[in-house]
Protein backbone atom coordinates (compact mmCIF):
# COMPACT_ATOMS: atom_id res chain seq x y z
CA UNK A 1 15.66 23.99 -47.75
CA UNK A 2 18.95 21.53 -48.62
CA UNK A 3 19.79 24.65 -50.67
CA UNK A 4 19.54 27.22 -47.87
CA UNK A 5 21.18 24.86 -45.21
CA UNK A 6 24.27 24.22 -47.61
CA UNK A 7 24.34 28.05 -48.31
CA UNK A 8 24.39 28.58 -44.36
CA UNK A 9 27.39 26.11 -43.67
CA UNK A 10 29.50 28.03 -46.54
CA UNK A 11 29.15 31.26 -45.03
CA UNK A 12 31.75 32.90 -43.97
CA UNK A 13 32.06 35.12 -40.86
CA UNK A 14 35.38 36.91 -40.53
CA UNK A 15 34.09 40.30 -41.20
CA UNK A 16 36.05 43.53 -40.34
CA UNK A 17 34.33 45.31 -37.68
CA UNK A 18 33.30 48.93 -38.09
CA UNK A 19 33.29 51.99 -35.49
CA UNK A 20 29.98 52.82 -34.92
CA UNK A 21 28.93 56.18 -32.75
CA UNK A 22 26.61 57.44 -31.51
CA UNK A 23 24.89 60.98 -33.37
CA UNK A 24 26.87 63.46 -33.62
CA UNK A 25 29.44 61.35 -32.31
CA UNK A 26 28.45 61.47 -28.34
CA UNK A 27 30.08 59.42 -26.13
CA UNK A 28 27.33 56.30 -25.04
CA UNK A 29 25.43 57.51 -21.87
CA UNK A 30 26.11 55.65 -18.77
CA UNK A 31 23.77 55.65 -16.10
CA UNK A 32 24.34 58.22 -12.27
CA UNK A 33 24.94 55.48 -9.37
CA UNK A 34 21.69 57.12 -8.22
CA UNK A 35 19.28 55.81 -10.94
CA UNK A 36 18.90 52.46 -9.01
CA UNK A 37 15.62 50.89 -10.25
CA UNK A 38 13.06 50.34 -7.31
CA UNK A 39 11.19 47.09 -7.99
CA UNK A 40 7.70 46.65 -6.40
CA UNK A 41 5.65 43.83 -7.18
CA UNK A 42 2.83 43.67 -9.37
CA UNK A 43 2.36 39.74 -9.42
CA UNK A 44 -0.49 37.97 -11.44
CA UNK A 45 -2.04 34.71 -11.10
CA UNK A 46 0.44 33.12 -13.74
CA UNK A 47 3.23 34.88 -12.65
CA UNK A 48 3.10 35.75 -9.12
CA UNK A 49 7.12 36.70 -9.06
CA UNK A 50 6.54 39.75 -11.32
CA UNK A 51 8.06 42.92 -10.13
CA UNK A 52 7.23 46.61 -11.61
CA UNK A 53 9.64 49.66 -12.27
CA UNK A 54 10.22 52.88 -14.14
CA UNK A 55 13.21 54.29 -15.16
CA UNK A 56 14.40 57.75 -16.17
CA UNK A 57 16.41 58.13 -19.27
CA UNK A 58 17.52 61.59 -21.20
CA UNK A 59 15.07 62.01 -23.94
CA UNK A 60 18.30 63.62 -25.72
CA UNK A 61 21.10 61.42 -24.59
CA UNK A 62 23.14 63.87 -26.22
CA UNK A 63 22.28 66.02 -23.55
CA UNK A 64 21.77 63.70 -20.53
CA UNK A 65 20.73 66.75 -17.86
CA UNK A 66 18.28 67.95 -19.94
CA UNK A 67 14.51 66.57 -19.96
CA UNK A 68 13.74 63.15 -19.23
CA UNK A 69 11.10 60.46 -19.86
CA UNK A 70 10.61 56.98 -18.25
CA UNK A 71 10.68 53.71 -19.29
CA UNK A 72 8.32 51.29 -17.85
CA UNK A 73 9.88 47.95 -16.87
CA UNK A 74 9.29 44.46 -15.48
CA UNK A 75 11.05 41.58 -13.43
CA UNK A 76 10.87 38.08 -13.07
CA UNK A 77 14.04 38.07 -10.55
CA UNK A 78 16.53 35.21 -10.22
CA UNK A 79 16.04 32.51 -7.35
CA UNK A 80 19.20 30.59 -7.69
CA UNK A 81 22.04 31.17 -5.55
CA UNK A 82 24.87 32.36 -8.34
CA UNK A 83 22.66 35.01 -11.12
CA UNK A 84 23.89 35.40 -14.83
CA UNK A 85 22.76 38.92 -14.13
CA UNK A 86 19.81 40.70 -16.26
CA UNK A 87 18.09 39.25 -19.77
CA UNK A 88 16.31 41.67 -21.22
CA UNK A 89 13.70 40.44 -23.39
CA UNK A 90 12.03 42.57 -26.65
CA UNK A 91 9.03 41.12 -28.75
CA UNK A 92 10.02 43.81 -31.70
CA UNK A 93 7.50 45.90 -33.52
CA UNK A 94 9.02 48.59 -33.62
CA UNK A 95 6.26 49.75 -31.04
CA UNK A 96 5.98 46.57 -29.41
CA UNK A 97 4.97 46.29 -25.75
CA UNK A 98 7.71 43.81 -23.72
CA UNK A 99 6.30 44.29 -20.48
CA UNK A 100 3.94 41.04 -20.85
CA UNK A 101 7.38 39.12 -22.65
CA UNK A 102 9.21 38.66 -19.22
CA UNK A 103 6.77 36.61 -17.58
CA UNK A 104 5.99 34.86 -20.34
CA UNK A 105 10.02 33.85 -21.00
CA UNK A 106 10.91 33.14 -17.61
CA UNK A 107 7.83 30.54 -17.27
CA UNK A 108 8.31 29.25 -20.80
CA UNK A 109 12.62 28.89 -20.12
CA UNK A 110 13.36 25.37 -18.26
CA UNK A 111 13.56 26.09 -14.35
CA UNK A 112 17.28 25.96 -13.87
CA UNK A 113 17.84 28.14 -16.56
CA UNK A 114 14.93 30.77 -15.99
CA UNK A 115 17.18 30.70 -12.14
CA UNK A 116 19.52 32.32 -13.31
CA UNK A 117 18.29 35.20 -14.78
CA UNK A 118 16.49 38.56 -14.09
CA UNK A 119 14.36 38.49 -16.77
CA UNK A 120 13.53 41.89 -17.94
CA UNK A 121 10.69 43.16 -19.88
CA UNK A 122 10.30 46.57 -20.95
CA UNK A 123 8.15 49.10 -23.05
CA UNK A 124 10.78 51.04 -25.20
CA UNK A 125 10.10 54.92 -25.28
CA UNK A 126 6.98 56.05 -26.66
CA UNK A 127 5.71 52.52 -26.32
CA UNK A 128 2.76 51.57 -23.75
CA UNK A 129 3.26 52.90 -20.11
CA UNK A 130 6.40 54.50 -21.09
CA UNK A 131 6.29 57.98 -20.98
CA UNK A 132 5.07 59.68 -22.93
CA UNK A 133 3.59 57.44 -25.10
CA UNK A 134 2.89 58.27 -28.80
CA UNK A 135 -0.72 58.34 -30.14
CA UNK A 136 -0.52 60.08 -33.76
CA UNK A 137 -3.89 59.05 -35.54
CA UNK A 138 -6.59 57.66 -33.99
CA UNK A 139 -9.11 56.28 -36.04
CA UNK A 140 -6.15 55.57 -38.73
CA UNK A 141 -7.47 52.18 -39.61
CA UNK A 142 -10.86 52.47 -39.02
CA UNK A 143 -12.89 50.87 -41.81
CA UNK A 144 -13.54 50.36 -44.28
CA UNK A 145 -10.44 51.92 -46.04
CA UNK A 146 -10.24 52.73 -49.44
CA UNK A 147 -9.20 49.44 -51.10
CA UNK A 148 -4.91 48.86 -50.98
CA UNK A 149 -4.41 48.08 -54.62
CA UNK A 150 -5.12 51.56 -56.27
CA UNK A 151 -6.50 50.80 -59.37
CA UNK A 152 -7.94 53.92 -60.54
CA UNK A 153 -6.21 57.46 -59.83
CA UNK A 154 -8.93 58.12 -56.95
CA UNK A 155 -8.01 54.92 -54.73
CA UNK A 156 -4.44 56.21 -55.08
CA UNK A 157 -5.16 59.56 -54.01
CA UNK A 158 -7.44 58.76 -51.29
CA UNK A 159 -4.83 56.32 -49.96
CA UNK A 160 -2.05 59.10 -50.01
CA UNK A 161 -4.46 61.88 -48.43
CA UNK A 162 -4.91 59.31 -44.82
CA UNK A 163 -0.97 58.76 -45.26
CA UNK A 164 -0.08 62.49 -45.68
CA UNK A 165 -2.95 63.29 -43.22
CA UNK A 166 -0.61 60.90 -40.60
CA UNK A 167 2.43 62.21 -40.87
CA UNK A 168 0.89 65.36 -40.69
CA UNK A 169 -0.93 64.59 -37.42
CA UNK A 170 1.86 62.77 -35.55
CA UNK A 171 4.53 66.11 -36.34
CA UNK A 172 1.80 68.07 -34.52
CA UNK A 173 1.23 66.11 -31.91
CA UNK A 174 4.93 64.99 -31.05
CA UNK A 175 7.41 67.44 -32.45
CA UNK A 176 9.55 67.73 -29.49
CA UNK A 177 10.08 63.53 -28.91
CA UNK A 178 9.71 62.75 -33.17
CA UNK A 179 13.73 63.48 -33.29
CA UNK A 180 14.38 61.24 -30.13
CA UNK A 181 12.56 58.10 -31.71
CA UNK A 182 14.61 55.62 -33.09
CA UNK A 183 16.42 52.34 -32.86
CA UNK A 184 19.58 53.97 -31.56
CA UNK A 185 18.13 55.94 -29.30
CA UNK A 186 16.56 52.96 -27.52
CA UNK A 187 19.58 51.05 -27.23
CA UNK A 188 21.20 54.20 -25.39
CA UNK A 189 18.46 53.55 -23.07
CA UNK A 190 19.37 49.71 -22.74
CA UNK A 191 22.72 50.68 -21.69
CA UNK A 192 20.71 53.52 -19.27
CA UNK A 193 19.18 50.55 -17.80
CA UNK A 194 22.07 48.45 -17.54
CA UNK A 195 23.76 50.68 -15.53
CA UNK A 196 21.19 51.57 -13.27
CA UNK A 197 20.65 47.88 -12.70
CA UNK A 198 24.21 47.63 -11.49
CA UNK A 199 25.38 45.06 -13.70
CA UNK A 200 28.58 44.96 -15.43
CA UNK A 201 27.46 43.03 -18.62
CA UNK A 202 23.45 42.41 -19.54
CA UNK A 203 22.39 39.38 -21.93
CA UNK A 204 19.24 40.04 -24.64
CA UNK A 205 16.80 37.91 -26.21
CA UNK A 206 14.91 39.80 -28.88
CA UNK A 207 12.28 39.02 -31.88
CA UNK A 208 11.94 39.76 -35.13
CA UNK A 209 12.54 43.78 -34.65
CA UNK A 210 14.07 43.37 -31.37
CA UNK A 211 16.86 41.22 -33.07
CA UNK A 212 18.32 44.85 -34.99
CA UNK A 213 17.33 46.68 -32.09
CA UNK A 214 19.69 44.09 -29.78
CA UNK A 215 22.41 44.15 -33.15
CA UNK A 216 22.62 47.73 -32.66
CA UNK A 217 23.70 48.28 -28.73
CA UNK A 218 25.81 45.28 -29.26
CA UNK A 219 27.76 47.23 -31.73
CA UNK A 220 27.48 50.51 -29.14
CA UNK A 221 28.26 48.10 -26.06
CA UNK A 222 30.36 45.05 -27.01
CA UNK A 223 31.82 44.71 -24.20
CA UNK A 224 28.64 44.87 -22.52
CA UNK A 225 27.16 41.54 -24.09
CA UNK A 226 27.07 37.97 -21.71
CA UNK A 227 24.53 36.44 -23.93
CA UNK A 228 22.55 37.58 -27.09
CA UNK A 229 19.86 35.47 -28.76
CA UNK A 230 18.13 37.09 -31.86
CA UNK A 231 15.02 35.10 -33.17
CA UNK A 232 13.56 35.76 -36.81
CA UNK A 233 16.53 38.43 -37.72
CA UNK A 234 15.82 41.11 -39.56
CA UNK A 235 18.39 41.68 -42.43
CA UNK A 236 20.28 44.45 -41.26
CA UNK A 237 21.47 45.81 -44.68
CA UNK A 238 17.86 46.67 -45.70
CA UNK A 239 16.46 48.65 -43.20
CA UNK A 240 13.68 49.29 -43.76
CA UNK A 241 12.21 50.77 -47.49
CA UNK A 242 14.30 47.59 -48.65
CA UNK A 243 13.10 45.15 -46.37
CA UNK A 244 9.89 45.83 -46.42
CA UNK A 245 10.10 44.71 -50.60
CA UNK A 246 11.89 41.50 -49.26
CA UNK A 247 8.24 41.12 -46.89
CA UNK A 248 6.08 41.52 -49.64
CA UNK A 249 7.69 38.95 -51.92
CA UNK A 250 8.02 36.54 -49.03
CA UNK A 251 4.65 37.38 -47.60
CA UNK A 252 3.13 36.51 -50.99
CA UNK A 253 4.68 32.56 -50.61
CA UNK A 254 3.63 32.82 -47.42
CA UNK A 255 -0.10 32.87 -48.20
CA UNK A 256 0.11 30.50 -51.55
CA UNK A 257 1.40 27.72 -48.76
CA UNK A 258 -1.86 28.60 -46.21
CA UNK A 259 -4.25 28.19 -49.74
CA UNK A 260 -2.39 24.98 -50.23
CA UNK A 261 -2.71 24.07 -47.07
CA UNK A 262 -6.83 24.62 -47.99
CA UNK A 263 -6.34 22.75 -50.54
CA UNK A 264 -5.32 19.86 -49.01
CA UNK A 265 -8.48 19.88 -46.83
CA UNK A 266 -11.17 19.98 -49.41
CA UNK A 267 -13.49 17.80 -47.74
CA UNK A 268 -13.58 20.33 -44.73
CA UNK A 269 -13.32 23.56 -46.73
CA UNK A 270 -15.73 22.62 -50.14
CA UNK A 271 -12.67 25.17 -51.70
CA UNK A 272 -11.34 22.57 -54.06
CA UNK A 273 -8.11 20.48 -54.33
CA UNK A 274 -5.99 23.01 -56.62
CA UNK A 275 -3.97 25.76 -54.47
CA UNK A 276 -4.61 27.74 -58.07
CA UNK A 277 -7.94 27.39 -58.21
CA UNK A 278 -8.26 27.86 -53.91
CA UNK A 279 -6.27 31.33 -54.47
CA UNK A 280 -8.63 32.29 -57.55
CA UNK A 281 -11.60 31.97 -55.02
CA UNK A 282 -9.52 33.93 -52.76
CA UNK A 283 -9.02 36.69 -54.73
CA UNK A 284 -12.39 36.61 -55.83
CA UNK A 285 -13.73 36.75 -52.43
CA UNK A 286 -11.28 40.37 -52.33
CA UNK A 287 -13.04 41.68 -55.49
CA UNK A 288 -16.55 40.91 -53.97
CA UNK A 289 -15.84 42.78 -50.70
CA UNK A 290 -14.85 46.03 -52.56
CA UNK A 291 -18.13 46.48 -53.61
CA UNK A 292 -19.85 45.05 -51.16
CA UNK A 293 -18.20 45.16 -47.34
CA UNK A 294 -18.87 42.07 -45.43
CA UNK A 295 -20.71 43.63 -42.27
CA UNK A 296 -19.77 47.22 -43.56
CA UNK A 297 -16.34 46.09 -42.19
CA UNK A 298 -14.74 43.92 -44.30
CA UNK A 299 -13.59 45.12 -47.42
CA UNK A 300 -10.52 44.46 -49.31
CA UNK A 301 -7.55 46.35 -47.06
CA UNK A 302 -9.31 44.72 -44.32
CA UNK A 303 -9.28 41.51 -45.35
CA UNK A 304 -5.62 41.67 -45.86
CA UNK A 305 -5.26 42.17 -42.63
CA UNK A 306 -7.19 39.47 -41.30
CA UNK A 307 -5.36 37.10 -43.29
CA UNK A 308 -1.89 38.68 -42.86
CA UNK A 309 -1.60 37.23 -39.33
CA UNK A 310 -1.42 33.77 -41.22
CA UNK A 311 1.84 34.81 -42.17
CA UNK A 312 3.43 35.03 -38.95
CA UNK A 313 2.03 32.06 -37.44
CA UNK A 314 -0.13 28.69 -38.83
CA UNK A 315 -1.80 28.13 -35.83
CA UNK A 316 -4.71 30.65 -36.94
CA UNK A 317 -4.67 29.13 -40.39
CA UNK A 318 -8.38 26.92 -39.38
CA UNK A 319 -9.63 29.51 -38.08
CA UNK A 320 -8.75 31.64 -41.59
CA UNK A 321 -9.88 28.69 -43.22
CA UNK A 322 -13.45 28.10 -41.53
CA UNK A 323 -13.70 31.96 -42.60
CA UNK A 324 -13.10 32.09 -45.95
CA UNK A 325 -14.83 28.94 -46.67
CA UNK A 326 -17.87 30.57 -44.86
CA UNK A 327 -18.19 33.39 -47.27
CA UNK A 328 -16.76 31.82 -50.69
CA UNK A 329 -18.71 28.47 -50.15
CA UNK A 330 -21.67 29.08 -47.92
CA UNK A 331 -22.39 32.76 -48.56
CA UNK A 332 -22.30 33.64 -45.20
CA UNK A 333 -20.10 36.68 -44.11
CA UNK A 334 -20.44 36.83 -40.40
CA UNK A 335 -17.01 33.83 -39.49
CA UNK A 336 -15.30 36.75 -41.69
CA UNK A 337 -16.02 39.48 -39.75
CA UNK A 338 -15.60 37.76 -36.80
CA UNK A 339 -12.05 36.88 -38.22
CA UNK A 340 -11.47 40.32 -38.91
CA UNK A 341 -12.08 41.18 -35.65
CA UNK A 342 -9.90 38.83 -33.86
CA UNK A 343 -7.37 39.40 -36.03
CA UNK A 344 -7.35 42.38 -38.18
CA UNK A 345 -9.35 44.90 -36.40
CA UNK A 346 -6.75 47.47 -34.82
CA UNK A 347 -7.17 47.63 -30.92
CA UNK A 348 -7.02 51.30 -29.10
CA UNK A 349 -3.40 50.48 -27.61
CA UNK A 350 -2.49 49.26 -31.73
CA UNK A 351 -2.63 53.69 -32.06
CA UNK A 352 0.15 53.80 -30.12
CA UNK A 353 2.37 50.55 -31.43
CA UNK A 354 1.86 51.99 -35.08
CA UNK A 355 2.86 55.63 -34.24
CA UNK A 356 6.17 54.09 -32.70
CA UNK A 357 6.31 51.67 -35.42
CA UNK A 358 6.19 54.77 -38.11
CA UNK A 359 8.08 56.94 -36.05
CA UNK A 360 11.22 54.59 -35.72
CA UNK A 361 11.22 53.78 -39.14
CA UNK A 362 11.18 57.19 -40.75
CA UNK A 363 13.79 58.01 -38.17
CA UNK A 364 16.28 55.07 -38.72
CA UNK A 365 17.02 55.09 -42.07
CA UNK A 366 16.45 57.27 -45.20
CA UNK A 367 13.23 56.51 -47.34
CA UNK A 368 12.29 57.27 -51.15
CA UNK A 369 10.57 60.62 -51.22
CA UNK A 370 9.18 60.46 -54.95
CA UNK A 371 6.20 58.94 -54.78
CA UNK A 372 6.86 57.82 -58.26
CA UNK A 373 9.70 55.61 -57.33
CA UNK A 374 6.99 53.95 -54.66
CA UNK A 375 4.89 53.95 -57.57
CA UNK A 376 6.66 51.63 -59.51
CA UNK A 377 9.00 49.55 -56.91
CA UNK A 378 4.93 48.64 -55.97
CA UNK A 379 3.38 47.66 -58.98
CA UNK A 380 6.52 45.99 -59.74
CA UNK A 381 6.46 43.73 -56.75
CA UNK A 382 2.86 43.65 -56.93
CA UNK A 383 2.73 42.53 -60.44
CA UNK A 384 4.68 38.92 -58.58
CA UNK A 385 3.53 39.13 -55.09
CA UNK A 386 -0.06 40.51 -54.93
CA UNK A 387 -1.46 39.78 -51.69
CA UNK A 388 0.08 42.49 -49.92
CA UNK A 389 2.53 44.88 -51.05
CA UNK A 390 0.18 47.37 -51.44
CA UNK A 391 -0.74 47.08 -48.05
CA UNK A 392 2.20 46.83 -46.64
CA UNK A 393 2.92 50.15 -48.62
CA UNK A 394 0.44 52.20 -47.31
CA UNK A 395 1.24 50.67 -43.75
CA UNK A 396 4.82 52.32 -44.16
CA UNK A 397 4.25 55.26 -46.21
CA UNK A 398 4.29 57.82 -43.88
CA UNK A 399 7.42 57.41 -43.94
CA UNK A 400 7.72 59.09 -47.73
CA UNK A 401 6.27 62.70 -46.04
CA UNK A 402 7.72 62.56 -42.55
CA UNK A 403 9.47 66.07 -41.60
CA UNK A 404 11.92 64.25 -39.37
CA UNK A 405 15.24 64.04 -41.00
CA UNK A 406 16.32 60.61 -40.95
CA UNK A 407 19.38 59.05 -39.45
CA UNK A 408 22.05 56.43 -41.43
CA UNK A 409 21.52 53.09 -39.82
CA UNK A 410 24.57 52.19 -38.13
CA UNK A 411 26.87 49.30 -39.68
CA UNK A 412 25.90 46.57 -36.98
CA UNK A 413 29.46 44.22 -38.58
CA UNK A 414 31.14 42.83 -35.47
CA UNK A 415 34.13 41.08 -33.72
CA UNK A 416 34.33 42.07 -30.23
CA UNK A 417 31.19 40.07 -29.25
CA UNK A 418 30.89 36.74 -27.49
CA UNK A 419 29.72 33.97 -29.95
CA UNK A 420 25.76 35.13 -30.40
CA UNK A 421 22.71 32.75 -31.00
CA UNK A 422 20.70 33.02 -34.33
CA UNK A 423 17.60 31.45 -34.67
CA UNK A 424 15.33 31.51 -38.26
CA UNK A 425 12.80 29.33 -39.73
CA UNK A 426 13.34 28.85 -43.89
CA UNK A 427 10.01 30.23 -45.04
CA UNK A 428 9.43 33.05 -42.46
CA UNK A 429 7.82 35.75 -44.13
CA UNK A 430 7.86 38.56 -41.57
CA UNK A 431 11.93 38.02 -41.86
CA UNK A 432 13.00 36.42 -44.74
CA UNK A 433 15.54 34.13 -44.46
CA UNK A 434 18.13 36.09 -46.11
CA UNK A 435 18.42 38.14 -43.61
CA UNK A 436 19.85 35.48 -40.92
CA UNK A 437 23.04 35.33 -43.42
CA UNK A 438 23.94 38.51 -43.08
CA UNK A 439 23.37 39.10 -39.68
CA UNK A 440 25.75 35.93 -39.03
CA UNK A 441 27.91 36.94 -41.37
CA UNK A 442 28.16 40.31 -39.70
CA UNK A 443 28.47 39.18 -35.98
CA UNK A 444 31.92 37.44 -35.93
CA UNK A 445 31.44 34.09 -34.54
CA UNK A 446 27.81 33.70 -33.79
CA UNK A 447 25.78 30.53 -34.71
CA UNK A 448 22.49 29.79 -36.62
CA UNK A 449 19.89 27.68 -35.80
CA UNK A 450 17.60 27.03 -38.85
CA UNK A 451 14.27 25.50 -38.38
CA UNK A 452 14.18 23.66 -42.11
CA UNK A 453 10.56 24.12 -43.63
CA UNK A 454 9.30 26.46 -40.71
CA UNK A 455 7.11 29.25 -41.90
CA UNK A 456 6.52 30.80 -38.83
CA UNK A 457 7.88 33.92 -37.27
CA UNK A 458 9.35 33.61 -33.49
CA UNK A 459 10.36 30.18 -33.35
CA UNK A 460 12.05 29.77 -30.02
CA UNK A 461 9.75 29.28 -26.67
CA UNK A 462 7.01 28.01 -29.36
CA UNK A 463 6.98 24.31 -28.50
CA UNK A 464 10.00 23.15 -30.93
CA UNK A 465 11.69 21.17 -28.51
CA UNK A 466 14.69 21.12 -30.84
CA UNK A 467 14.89 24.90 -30.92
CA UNK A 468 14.29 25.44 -27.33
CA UNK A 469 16.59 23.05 -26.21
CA UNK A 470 19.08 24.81 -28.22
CA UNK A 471 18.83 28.56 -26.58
CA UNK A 472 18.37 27.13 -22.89
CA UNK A 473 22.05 25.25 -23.69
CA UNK A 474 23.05 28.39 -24.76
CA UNK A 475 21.84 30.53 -22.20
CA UNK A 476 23.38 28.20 -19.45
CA UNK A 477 26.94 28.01 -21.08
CA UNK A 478 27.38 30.87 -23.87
CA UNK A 479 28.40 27.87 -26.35
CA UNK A 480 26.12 27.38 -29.61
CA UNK A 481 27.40 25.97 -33.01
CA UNK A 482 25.22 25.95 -36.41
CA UNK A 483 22.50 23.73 -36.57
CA UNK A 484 18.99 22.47 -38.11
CA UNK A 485 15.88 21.46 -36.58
CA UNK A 486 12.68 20.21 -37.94
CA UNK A 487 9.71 22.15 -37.97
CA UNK A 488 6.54 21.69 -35.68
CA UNK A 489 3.89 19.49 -37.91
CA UNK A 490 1.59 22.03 -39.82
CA UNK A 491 -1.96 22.37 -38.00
CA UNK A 492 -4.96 20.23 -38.63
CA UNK A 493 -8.52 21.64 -39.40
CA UNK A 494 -10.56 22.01 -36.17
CA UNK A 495 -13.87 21.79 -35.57
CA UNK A 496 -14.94 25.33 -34.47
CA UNK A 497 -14.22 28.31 -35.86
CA UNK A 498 -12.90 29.83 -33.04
CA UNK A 499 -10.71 26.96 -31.80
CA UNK A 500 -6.52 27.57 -32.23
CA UNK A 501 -5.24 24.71 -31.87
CA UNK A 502 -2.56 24.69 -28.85
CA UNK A 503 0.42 24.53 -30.94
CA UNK A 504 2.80 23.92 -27.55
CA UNK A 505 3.10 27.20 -26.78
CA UNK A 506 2.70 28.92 -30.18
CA UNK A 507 -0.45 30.23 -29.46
CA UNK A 508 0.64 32.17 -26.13
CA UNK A 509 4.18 33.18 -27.82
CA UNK A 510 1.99 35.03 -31.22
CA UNK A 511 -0.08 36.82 -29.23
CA UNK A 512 2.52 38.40 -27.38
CA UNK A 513 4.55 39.17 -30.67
CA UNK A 514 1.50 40.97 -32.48
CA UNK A 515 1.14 41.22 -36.18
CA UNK A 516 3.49 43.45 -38.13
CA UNK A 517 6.73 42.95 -35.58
């Protein structure tokens, strides 16, 4: 952590800025005075400001009279006298629902600063209640699934056939949007909606995902930036096949420090005191399930993802814990499947965040199309990082037979911004810390915030009071300056299974974030 904070203070910003266009080099779409959005209100108990709209944006914005498709949008509006004007707020995903996000910010935000702002919330196209909304596989993760690791020619080949069958399904089903689904595309529409909001400049708080898609109509719309805070940063120069390698490697750490964590509590667990000999069990408990599914749910893909959401947050590490203890000490299976299906199960609405999440990444960026070069970049990483690169291969593979040609990510380097906010905890796993440097180091004058020994992933608005003190003085003034803040104590073992602990906030913040943003 001294390492990666000395690193940060060396690094040096002053990077030439690159033109970036839009494809086929279109000039950015700006919104007809007539696309005013209409607010109504659709308060709810905890948030009984909320307003509803829609918006129509060109599905080409190459082509901005041609057919059109709506955005679905939400408003927590300002209440003090003199407005900063509209913060748009973006959970990331790709595929990720904001709607729920603006609410949540605006209460979570101290008063005077949450007064100032329309906070915006919004379903990016193909997401949610924005239309239309992508469905390509149902029943794409229903188990059990043939096990992740393929460690006979069969497993391999069964894994490829649902993958192929995917890409296959989602082509049908949404040819005439697939080309129109992408990270630049949806920061077109951000500058759509600024417009028809009638503002001259918009700020943007976005996580994990949302902090490339908020890098990326910065570099379209510098001059349209008042504020931008970007929390757990993806690292713009691998997007995606090599970021996803970063994940697995960091994911990997990420679960040896929840089995240590196990370890420490030995008298609770009955795992034993080692973190080797706790991750043995673990990986024992794996090899049991592929024979035998726990509740003819549960077998080993599944299990990764129940314990993948571990990753992104440590609040649900006792409840992972009372789980895995169940069935590796006690024999009994039924706290795993319930686990699972808190955690891992896929909900109806996850068919639609996955088909956006798939469909923006094939789009953005070119991916390897030999599966032999998978193949090996795999078992390579797998061979040091076991617990899920597999997984998190067959989660992105599509991408290796998609029919869409794919796009070259835009350059996001730039120096006509005001000074941005960066916020990343050390040990994130979701967005390695890595990629924080070079998004500061690419966006001339912009500050870090590092939360030193944090392992979670969305950090601000999670009840560090360091970290949160830190964006609401930025969003008040527009002045931030590198910095480090403690981490929130690691959680304690609780008594029930299905307590979470109420990590100040954390709790509220992860579920609102999902799993694989």
């Amino acid at each position: 952590m001294t390492k990666r904070a000395a690193v940060l203070l060396s690094v040096a910003t002053a990077t030439a800025a690159a033109v970036v266009t839009s494809p086929a080099g279109a000039t950015p779409t700006a919104a007809a005075p007539s696309a005013a959005v209409r607010w109504t209100g659709c308060a709810t108990p905890r948030y009984p400001t909320l307003q509803c709209a829609s918006l129509k944006v060109p599905l080409d914005h190459d082509h901005p009279a041609g057919r059109q498709i709506s955005l679905a949008l939400t408003r927590v509006p300002h209440t003090a006298a003199t407005s900063q004007g509209p913060l748009l707020v973006n959970p990331g995903g790709p595929g990720g629902s904001g709607r729920a996000l603006a609410g949540f910010v605006a209460s979570a935000l101290p008063k005077d600063v949450a007064a100032q702002y329309d906070v915006i919330g919004f379903d990016p196209r193909g997401v949610g209640k924005s239309e239309p909304a992508l469905d390509c596989g149902p029943g794409h993760f229903t188990p059990v699934r043939p096990d992740s690791v393929p460690l006979d020619p069969q497993t391999e080949q069964a894994n490829l056939e649902r993958v192929k069958s995917f890409a296959e399904s989602c082509q049908t089903k949404h040819a005439d949007v697939l080309p129109y689904i992408g990270t630049v595309s949806a920061a077109r529409d951000i500058e759509v909606l600024r417009g028809a909001l009638g503002a001259a400049k918009l700020s943007y708080f976005g996580y994990s995902y949302g902090t490339y898609l908020g890098a990326v109509y910065a570099k379209l719309h510098p001059d349209r930036v008042h504020r931008l805070v970007l929390d757990s940063v993806v690292d713009p120069g691998g997007v995606w096949y090599e970021d996803n390698l970063a994940q697995d490697r960091a994911f990997d750490a990420r679960h040896k420090a929840f089995l240590a964590w196990v370890a420490r509590y030995d008298e609770k667990y009955g795992l034993g005191t080692d973190p080797a000999g706790v991750e043995e069990r673990w990986y024992a408990m794996r090899d049991a399930l592929r024979g035998a599914p726990a509740g003819g749910k549960v077998g080993p893909a599944e299990l990764e993802d129940t314990y993948m959401p571990g990753g992104y947050y440590n609040g649900y590490w006792p409840v992972l814990a009372e789980a895995f203890s169940a069935y590796a000490a006690a024999g009994d299976p039924k706290p795993l499947v319930a686990a699972y299906e808190r955690f891992g199960a896929v909900e109806p609405s996850a068919g639609n965040s996955y088909s956006v999440y798939t469909a923006v990444q094939c789009r953005d960026s070119a991916w390897p199309k030999d599966w032999n070069q998978w193949r090996a970049d795999m078992w390579r990483t797998h061979a040091k990082a076991p617990f899920m690169t597999w997984n998190n291969a067959w989660y992105n593979a599509p991408c290796a037979f998609w029919r869409t040609e794919p796009l070259a990510a835009p350059d996001v380097t730039n120096a006509a911004l005001p000074p941005a906010l960066l916020l990343q905890a050390t040990e994130d796993a979701a967005t390695p810390f890595e990629g924080a440097l070079s998004m500061k180091e690419k966006l001339k004058g912009s500050a870090l915030v590092v939360e030193e020994g944090g392992g979670n992933h969305g950090v601000a608005l999670s009840g560090n009071k360091c970290l949160d003190e830190k964006v609401a003085a930025y969003l008040r003034s527009g002045q931030a300056s590198d910095a480090a803040c403690p981490a929130q104590a690691a959680p304690k073992p609780t008594a029930a299974t299905r307590a979470i602990p109420p990590t100040a906030g954390g709790t509220a913040l992860h579920g609102l974030l999902g799993y694989r943003g």
